[in-house]
C-alpha atoms as a PDB file:
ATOM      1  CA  UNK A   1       0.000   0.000   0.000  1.00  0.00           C
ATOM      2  CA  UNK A   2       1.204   3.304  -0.821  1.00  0.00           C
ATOM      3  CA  UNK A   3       0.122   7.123  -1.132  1.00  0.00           C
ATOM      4  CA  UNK A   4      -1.506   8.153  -4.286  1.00  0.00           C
ATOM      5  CA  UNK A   5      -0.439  10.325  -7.043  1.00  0.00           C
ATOM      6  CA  UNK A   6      -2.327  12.630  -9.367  1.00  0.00           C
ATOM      7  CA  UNK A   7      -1.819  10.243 -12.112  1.00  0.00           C
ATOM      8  CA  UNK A   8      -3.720   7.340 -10.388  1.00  0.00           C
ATOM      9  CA  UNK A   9      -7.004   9.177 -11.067  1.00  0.00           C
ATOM     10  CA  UNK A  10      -6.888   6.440 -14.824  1.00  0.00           C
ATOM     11  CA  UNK A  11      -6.792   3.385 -12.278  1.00  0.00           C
ATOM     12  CA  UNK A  12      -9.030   4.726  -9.793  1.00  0.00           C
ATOM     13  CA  UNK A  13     -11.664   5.339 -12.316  1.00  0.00           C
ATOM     14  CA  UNK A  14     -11.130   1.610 -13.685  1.00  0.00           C
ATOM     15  CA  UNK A  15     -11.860   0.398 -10.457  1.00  0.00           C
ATOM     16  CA  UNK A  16     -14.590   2.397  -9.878  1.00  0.00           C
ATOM     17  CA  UNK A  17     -16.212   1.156 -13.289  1.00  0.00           C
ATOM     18  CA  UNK A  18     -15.451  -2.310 -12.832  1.00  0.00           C
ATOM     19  CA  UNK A  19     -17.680  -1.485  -9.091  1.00  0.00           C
ATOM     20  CA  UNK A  20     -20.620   0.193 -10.719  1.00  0.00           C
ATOM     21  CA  UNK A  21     -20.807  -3.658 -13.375  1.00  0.00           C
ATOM     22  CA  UNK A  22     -20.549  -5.646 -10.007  1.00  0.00           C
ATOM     23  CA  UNK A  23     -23.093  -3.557  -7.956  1.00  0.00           C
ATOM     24  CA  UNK A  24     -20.983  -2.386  -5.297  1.00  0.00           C
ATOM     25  CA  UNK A  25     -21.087   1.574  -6.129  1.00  0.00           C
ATOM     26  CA  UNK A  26     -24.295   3.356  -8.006  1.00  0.00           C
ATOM     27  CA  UNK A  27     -22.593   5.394 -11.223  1.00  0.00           C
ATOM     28  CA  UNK A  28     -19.063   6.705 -11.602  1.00  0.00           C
ATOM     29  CA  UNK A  29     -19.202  10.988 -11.443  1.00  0.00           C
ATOM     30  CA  UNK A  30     -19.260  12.399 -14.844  1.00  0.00           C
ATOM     31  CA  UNK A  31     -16.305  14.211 -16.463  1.00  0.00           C
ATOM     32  CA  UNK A  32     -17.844  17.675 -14.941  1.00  0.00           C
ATOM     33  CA  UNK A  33     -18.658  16.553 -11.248  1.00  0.00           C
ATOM     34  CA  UNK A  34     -14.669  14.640 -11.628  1.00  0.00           C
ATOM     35  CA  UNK A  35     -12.988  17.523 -11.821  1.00  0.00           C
ATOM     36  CA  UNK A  36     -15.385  19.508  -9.538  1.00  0.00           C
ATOM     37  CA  UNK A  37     -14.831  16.747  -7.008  1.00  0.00           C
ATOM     38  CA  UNK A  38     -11.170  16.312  -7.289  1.00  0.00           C
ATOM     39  CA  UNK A  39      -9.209  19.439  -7.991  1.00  0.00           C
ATOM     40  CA  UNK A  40      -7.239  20.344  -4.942  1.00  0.00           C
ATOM     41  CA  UNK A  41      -7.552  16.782  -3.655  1.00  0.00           C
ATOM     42  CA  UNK A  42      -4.374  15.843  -1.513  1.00  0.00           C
ATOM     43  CA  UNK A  43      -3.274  12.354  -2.825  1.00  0.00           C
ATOM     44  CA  UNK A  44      -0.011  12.136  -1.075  1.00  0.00           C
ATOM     45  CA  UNK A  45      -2.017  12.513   2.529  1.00  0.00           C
ATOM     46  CA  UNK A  46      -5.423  11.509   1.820  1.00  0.00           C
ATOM     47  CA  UNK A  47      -5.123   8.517  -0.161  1.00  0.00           C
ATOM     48  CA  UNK A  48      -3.259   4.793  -0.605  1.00  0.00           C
ATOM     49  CA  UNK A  49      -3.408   2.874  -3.323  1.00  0.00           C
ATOM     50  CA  UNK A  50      -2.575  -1.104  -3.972  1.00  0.00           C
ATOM     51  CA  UNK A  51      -1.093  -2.162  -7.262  1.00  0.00           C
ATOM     52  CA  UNK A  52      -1.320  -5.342  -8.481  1.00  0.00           C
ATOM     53  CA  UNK A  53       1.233  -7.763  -9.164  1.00  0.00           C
ATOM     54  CA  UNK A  54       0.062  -8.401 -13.127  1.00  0.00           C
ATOM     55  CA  UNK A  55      -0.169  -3.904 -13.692  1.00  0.00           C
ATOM     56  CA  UNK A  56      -3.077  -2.318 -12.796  1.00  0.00           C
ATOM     57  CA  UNK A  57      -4.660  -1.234  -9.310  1.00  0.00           C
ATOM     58  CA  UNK A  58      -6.040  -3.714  -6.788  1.00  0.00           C
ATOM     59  CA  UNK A  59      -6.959  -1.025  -4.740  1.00  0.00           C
ATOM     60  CA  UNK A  60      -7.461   2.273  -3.759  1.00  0.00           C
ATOM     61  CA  UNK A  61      -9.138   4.363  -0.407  1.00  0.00           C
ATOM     62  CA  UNK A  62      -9.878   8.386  -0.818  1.00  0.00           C
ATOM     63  CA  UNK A  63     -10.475  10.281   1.681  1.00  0.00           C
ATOM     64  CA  UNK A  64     -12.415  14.010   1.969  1.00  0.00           C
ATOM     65  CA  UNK A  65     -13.884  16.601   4.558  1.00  0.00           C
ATOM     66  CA  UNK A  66     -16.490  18.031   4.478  1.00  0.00           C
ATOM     67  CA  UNK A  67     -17.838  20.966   7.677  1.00  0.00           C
ATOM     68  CA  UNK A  68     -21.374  20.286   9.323  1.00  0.00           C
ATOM     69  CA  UNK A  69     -23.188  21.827  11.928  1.00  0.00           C
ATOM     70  CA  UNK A  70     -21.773  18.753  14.651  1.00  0.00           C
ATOM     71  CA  UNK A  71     -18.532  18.685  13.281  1.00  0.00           C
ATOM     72  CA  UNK A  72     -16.226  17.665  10.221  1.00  0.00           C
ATOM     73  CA  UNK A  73     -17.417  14.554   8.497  1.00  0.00           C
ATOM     74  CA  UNK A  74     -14.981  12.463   6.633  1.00  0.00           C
ATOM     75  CA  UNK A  75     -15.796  10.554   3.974  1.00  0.00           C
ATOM     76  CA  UNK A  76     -14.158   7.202   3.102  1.00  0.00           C
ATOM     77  CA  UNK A  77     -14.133   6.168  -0.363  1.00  0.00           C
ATOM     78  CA  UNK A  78     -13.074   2.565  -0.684  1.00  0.00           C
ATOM     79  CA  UNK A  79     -12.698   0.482  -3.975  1.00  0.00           C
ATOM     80  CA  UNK A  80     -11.437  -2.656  -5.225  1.00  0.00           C
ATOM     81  CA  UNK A  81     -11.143  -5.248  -7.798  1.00  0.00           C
ATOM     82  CA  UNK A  82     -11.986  -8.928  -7.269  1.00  0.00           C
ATOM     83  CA  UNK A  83      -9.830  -8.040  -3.998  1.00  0.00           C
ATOM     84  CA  UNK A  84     -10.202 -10.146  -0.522  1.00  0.00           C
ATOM     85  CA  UNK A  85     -12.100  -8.839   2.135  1.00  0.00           C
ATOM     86  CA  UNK A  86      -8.770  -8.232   3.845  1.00  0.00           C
ATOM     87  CA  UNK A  87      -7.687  -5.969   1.507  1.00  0.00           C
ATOM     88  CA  UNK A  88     -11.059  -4.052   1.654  1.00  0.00           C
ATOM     89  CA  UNK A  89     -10.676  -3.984   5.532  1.00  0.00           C
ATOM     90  CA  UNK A  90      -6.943  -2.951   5.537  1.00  0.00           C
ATOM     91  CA  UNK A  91      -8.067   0.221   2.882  1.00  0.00           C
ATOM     92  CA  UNK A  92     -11.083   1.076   5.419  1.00  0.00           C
ATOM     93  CA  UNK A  93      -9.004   0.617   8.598  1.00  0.00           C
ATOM     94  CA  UNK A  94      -6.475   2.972   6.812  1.00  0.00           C
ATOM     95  CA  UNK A  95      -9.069   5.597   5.610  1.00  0.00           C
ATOM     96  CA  UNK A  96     -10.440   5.855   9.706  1.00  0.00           C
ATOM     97  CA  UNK A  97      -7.362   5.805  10.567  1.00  0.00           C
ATOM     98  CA  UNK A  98      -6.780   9.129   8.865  1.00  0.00           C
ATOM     99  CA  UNK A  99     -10.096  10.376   9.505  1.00  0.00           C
ATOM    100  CA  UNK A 100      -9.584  10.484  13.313  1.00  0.00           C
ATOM    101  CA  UNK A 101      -6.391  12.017  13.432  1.00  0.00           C
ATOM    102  CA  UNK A 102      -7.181  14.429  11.631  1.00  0.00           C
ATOM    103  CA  UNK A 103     -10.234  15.553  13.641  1.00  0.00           C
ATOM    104  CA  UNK A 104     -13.049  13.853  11.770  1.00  0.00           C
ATOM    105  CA  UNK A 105     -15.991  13.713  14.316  1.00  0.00           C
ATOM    106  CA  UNK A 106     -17.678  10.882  12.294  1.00  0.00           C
ATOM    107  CA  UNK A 107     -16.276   9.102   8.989  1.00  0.00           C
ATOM    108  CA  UNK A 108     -18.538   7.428   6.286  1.00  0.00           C
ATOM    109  CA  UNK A 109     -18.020   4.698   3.966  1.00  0.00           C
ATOM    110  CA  UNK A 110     -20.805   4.229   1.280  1.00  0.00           C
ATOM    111  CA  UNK A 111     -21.392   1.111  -0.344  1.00  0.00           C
ATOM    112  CA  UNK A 112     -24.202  -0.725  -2.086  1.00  0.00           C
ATOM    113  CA  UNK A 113     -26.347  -2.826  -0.623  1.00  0.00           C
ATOM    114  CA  UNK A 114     -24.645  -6.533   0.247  1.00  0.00           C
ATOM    115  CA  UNK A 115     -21.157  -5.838  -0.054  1.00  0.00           C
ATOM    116  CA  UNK A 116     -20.621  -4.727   3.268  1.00  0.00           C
ATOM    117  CA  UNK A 117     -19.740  -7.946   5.145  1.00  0.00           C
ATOM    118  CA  UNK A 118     -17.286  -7.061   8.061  1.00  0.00           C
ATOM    119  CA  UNK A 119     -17.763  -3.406   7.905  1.00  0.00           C
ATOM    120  CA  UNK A 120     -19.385  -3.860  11.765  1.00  0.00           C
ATOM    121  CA  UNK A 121     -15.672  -5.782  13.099  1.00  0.00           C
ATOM    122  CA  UNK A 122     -14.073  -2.414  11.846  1.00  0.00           C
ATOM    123  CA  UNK A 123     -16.350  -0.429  14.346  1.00  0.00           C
ATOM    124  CA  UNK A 124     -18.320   0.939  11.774  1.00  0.00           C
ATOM    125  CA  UNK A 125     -22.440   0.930  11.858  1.00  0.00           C
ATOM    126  CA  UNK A 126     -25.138   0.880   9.101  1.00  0.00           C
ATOM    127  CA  UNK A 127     -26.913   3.967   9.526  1.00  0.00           C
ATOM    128  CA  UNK A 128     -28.709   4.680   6.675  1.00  0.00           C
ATOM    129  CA  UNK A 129     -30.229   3.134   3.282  1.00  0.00           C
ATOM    130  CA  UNK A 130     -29.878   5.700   0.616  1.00  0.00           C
ATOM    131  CA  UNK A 131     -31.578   5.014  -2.168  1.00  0.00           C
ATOM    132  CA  UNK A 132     -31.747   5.929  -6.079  1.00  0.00           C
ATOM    133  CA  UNK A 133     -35.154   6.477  -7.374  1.00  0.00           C
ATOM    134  CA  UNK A 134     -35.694   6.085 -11.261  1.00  0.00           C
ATOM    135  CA  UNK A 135     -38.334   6.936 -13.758  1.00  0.00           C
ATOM    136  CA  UNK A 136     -37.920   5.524 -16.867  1.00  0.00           C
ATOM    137  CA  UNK A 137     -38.868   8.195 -19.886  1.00  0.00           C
ATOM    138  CA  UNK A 138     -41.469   6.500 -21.120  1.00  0.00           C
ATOM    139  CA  UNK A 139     -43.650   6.357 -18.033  1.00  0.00           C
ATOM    140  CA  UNK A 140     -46.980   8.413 -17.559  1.00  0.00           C
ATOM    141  CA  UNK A 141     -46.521  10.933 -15.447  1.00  0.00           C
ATOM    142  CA  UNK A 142     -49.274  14.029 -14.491  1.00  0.00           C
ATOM    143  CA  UNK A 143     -48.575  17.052 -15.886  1.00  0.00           C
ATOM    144  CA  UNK A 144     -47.696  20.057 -13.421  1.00  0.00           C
ATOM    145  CA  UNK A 145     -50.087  21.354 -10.792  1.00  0.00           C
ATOM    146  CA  UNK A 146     -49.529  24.155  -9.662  1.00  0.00           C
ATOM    147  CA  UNK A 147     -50.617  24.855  -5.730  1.00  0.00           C
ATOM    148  CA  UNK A 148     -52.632  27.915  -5.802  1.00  0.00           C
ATOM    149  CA  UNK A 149     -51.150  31.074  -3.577  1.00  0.00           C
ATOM    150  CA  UNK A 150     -47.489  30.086  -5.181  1.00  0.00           C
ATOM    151  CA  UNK A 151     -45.740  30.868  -8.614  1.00  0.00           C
ATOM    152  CA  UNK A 152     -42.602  29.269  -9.929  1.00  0.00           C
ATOM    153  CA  UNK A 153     -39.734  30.624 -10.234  1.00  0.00           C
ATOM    154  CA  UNK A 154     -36.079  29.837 -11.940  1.00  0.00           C
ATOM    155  CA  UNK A 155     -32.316  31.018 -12.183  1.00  0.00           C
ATOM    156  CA  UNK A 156     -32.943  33.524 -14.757  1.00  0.00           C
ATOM    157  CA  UNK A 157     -35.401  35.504 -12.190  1.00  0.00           C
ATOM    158  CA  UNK A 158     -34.092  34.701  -8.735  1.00  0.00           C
ATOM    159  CA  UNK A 159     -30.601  36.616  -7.451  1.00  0.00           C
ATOM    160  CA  UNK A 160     -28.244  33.879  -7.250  1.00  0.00           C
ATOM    161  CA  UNK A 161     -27.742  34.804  -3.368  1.00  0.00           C
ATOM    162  CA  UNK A 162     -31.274  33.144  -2.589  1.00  0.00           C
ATOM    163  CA  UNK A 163     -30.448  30.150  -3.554  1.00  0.00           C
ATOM    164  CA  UNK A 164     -28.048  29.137  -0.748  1.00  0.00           C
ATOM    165  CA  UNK A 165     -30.599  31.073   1.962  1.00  0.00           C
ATOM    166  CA  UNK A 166     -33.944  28.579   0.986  1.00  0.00           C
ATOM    167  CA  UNK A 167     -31.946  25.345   0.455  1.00  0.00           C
ATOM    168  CA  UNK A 168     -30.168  25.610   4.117  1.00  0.00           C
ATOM    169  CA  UNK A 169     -32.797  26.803   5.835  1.00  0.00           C
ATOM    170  CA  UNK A 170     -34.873  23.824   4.278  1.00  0.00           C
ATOM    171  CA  UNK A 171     -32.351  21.407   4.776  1.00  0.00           C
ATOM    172  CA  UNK A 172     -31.337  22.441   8.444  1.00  0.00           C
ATOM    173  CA  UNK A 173     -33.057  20.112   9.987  1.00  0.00           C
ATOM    174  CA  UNK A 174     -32.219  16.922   7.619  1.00  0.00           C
ATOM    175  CA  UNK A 175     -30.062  14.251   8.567  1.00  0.00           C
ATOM    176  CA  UNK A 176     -26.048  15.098   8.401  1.00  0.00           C
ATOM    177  CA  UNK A 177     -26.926  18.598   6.543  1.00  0.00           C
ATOM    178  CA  UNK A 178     -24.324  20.763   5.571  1.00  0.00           C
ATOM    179  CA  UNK A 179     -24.208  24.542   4.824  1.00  0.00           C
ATOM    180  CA  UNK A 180     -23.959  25.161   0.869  1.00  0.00           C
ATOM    181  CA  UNK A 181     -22.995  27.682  -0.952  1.00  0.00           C
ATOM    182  CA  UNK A 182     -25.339  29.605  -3.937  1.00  0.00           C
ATOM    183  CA  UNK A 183     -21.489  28.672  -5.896  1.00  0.00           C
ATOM    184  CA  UNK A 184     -21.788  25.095  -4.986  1.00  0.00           C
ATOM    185  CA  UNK A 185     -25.321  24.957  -5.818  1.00  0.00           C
ATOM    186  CA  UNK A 186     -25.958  26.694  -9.666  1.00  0.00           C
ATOM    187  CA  UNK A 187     -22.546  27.511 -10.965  1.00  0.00           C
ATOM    188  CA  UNK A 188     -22.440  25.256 -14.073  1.00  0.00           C
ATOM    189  CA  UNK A 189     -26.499  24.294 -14.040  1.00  0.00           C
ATOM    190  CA  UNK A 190     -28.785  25.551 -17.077  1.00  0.00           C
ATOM    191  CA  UNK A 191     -30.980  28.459 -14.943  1.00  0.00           C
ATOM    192  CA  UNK A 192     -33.998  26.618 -16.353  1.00  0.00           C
ATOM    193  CA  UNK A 193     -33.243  23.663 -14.000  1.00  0.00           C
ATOM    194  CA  UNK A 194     -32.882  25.294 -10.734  1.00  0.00           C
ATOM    195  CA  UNK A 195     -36.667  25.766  -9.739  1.00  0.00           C
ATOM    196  CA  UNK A 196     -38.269  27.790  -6.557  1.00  0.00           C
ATOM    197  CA  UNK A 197     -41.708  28.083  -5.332  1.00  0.00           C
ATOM    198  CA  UNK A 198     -42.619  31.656  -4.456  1.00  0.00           C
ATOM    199  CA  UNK A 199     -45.687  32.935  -2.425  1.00  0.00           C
ATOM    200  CA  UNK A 200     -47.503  35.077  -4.465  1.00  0.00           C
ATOM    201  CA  UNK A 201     -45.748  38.115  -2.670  1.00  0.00           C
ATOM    202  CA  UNK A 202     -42.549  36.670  -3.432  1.00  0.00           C
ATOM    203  CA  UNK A 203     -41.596  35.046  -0.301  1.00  0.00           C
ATOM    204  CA  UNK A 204     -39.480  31.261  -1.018  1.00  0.00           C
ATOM    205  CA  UNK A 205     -41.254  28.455  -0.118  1.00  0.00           C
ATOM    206  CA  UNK A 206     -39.138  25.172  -1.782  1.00  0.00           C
ATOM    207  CA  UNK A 207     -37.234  24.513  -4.487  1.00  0.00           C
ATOM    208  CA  UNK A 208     -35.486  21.710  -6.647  1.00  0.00           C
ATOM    209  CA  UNK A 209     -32.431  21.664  -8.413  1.00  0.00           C
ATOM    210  CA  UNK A 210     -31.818  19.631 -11.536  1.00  0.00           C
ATOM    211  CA  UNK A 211     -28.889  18.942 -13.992  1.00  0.00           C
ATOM    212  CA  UNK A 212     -28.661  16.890 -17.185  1.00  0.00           C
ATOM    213  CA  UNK A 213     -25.202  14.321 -17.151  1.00  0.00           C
ATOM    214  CA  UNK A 214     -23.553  11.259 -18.928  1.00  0.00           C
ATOM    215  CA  UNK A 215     -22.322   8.689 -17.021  1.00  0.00           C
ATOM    216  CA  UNK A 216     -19.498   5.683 -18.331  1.00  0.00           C
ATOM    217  CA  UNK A 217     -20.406   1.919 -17.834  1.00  0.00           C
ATOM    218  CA  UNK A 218     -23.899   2.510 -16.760  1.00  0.00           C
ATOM    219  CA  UNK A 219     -27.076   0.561 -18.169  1.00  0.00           C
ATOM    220  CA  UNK A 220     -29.248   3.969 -17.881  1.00  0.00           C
ATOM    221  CA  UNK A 221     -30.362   5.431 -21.108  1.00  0.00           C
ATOM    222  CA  UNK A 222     -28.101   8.511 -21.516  1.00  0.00           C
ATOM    223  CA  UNK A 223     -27.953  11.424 -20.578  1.00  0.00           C
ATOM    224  CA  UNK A 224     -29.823  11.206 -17.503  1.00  0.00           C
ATOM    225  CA  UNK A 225     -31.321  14.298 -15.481  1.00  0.00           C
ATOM    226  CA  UNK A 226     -30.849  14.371 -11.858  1.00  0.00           C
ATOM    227  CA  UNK A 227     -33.249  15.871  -9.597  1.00  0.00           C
ATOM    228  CA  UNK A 228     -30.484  16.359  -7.137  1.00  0.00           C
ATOM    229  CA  UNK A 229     -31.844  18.669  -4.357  1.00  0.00           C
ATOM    230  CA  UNK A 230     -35.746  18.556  -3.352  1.00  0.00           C
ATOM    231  CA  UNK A 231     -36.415  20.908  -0.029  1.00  0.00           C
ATOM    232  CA  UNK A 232     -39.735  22.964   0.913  1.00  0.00           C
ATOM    233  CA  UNK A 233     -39.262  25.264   4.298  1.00  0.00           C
ATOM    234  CA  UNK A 234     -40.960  23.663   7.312  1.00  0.00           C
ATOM    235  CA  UNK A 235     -43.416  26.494   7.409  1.00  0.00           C
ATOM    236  CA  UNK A 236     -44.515  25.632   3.930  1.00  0.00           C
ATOM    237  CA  UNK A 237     -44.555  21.220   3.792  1.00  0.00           C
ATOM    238  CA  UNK A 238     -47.649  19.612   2.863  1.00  0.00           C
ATOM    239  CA  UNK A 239     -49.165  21.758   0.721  1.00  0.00           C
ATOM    240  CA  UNK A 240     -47.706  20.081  -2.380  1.00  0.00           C
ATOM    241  CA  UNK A 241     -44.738  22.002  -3.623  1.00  0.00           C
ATOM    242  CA  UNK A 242     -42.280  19.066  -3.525  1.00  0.00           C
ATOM    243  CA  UNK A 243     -44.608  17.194  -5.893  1.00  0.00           C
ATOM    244  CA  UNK A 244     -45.575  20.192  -8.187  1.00  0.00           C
ATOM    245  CA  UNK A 245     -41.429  21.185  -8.521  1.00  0.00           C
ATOM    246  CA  UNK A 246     -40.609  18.001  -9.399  1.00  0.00           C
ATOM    247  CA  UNK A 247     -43.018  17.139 -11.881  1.00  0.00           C
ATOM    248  CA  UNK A 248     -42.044  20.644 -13.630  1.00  0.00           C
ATOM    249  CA  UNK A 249     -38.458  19.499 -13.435  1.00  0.00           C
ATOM    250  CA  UNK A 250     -39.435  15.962 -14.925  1.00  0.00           C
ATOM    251  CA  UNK A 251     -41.189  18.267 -17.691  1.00  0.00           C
ATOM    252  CA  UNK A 252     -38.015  20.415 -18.897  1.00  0.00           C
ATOM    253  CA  UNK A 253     -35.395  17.429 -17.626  1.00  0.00           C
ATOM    254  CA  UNK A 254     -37.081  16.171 -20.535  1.00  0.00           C
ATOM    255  CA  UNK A 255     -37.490  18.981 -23.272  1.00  0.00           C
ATOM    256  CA  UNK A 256     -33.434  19.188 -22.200  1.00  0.00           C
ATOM    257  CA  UNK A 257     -32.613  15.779 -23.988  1.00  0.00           C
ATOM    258  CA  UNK A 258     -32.694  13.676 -20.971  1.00  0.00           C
ATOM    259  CA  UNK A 259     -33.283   9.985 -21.736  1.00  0.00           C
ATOM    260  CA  UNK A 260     -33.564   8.667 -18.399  1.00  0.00           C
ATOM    261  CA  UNK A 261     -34.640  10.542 -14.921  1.00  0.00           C
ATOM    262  CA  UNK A 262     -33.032  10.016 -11.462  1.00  0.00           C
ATOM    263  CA  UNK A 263     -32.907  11.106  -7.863  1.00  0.00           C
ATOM    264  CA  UNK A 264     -31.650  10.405  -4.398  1.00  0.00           C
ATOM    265  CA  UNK A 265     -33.179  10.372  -1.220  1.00  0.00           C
ATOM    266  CA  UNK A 266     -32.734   9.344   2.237  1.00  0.00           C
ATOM    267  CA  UNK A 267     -34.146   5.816   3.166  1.00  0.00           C
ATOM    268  CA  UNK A 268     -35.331   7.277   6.434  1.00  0.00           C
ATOM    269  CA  UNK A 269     -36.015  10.699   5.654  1.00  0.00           C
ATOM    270  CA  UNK A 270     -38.726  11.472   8.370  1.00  0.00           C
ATOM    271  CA  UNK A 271     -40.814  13.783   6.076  1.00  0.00           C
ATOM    272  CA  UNK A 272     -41.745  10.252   3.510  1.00  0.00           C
ATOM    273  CA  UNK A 273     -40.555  12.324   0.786  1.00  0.00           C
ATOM    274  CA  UNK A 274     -39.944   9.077  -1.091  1.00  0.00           C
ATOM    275  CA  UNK A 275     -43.943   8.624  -0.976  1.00  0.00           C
ATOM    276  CA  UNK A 276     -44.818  11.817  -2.999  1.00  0.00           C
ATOM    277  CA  UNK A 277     -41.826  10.104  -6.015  1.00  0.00           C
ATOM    278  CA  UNK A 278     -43.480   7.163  -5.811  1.00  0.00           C
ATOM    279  CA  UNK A 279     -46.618   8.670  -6.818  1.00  0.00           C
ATOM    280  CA  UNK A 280     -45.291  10.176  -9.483  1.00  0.00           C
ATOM    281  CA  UNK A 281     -43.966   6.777 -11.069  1.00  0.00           C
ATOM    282  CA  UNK A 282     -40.421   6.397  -8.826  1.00  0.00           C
ATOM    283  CA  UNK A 283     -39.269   3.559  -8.320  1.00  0.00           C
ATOM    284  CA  UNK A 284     -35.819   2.266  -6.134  1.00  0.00           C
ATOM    285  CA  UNK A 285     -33.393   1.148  -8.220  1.00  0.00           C
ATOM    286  CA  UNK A 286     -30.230   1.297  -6.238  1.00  0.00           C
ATOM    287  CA  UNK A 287     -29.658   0.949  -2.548  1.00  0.00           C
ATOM    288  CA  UNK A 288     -26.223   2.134  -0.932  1.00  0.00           C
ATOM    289  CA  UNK A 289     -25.865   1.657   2.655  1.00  0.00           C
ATOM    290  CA  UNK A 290     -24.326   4.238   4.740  1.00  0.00           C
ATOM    291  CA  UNK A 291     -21.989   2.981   7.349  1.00  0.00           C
ATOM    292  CA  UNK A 292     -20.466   5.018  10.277  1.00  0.00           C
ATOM    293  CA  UNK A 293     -17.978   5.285  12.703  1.00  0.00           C
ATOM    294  CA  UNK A 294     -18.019   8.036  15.122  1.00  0.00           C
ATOM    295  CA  UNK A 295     -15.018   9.438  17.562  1.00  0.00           C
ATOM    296  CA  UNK A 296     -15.652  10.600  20.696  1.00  0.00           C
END
């Protein structure tokens, strides 16, 4: 095992790829979210890699921080080829290794669903399914409805400082949330795909944030729009905003060239939100488990 270089990324990816055909990881990032996702990252300190003996990587563990309100959350990307569990214990042992010295309150290894075995010997715990919802492009779905008192709003008539304001004060109270940034959340996106519900004297009520992406080595029809962020204000849940934002999203996801629709939610997200996707034709079609370890 040894620390990473920039120039890994190649073998990293293959591993990751070879993952997403045996079911152990959901997609690999596209080309846009790579780079977003890796410039800066610290190989030499936060990551080891195992080359096997033939060429090629056998291995590899990354590791990243992110702030939240309870403290900094590491995450512990692990992946592997047809590698023994030993090897995939050794790279997670390594990756909370680093995580606690380096101040990590909690770390988090995510993983799809049955290839997890030993994960609880390594002191970690399954907290959390998360699943991936898909509607295929082809399915009925009801047009919009709008909720009557609210308008809808996108990019190209909301100040881009509003956007970081609604989605953290909708998402304070969600499981593991995480300030974000009005950078972080529509730099890049087409301003038709980041959606807000208004009162009708202008005051935010929800809001939904969508992007259109191709992913490698994955059976979806491509390109596939994400309905990545789904949040109505406490004040303002269940009156039907959710369901009316992401119906319009499904709507111009579509008219954008998207083949295939997507999105994520929390297996135990206290609010059901997966019942209002189901209604509209969602169904689960990956489940990653979310394992912890937390340092006291």
């Amino acid at each position: 095992m040894r620390p990473g270089r920039p120039n890994d990324l190649a073998g990293v990816l293959e591993l990751w790829r070879d993952e997403v055909r045996a079911g152990k990881r959901d997609c690999v990032p596209s080309d846009v979210r790579l780079r977003a996702v890796m410039a800066g990252f610290d190989w030499e300190a936060r990551s080891r890699i195992v080359e096997r003996a033939g060429g090629g990587l056998g291995g590899a563990v990354l590791v990243s921080n992110r702030a939240t309100p309870l403290g900094t959350l590491a995450s512990i990307d692990v992946s592997s080829g047809p590698a023994s569990q030993e090897l995939i214990d050794d790279l997670v042992r390594w990756g909370l290794g680093l995580s606690r010295a380096a101040g990590a309150s909690t770390a988090q290894v995510w993983r799809g669903r049955g290839h997890t075995d030993g994960f609880d010997r390594l002191g970690l715990e399954m907290v959390r399914p998360w699943w991936r919802m898909d509607l295929a492009p082809t399915s009925e779905t009801a047009a919009p409805t709008p909720v009557w008192g609210y308008e809808l709003r996108d990019a190209r008539s909301v100040p881009a400082a509003s956007w970081a304001d609604v989605h953290n004060l909708t998402f304070a109270d969600h499981w593991r949330f995480s300030p974000r940034t009005a950078e972080e959340l529509i730099a890049g996106r087409p301003p038709e795909l980041s959606l807000m519900a208004v009162t009708s004297g202008g005051t935010p009520a929800a809001l939904t944030l969508c992007q259109i992406e191709v992913y490698r080595v994955d059976p979806r029809e491509q390109p596939v729009g994400i309905v990545s962020s789904v949040g109505t204000l406490p004040d303002q849940r269940r009156r039907g905003l959710a369901t009316w934002l992401v119906a319009e999203a499904l709507l111009r996801l579509r008219q954008g060239g998207a083949r295939h629709v997507s999105l994520y939610v929390d297996g135990r997200n206290p609010q059901r939100a997966f019942d209002a996707y189901c209604k509209l034709g969602f169904e689960v079609a990956f489940e990653t488990e979310v394992w912890e370890a937390t340092f006291k």
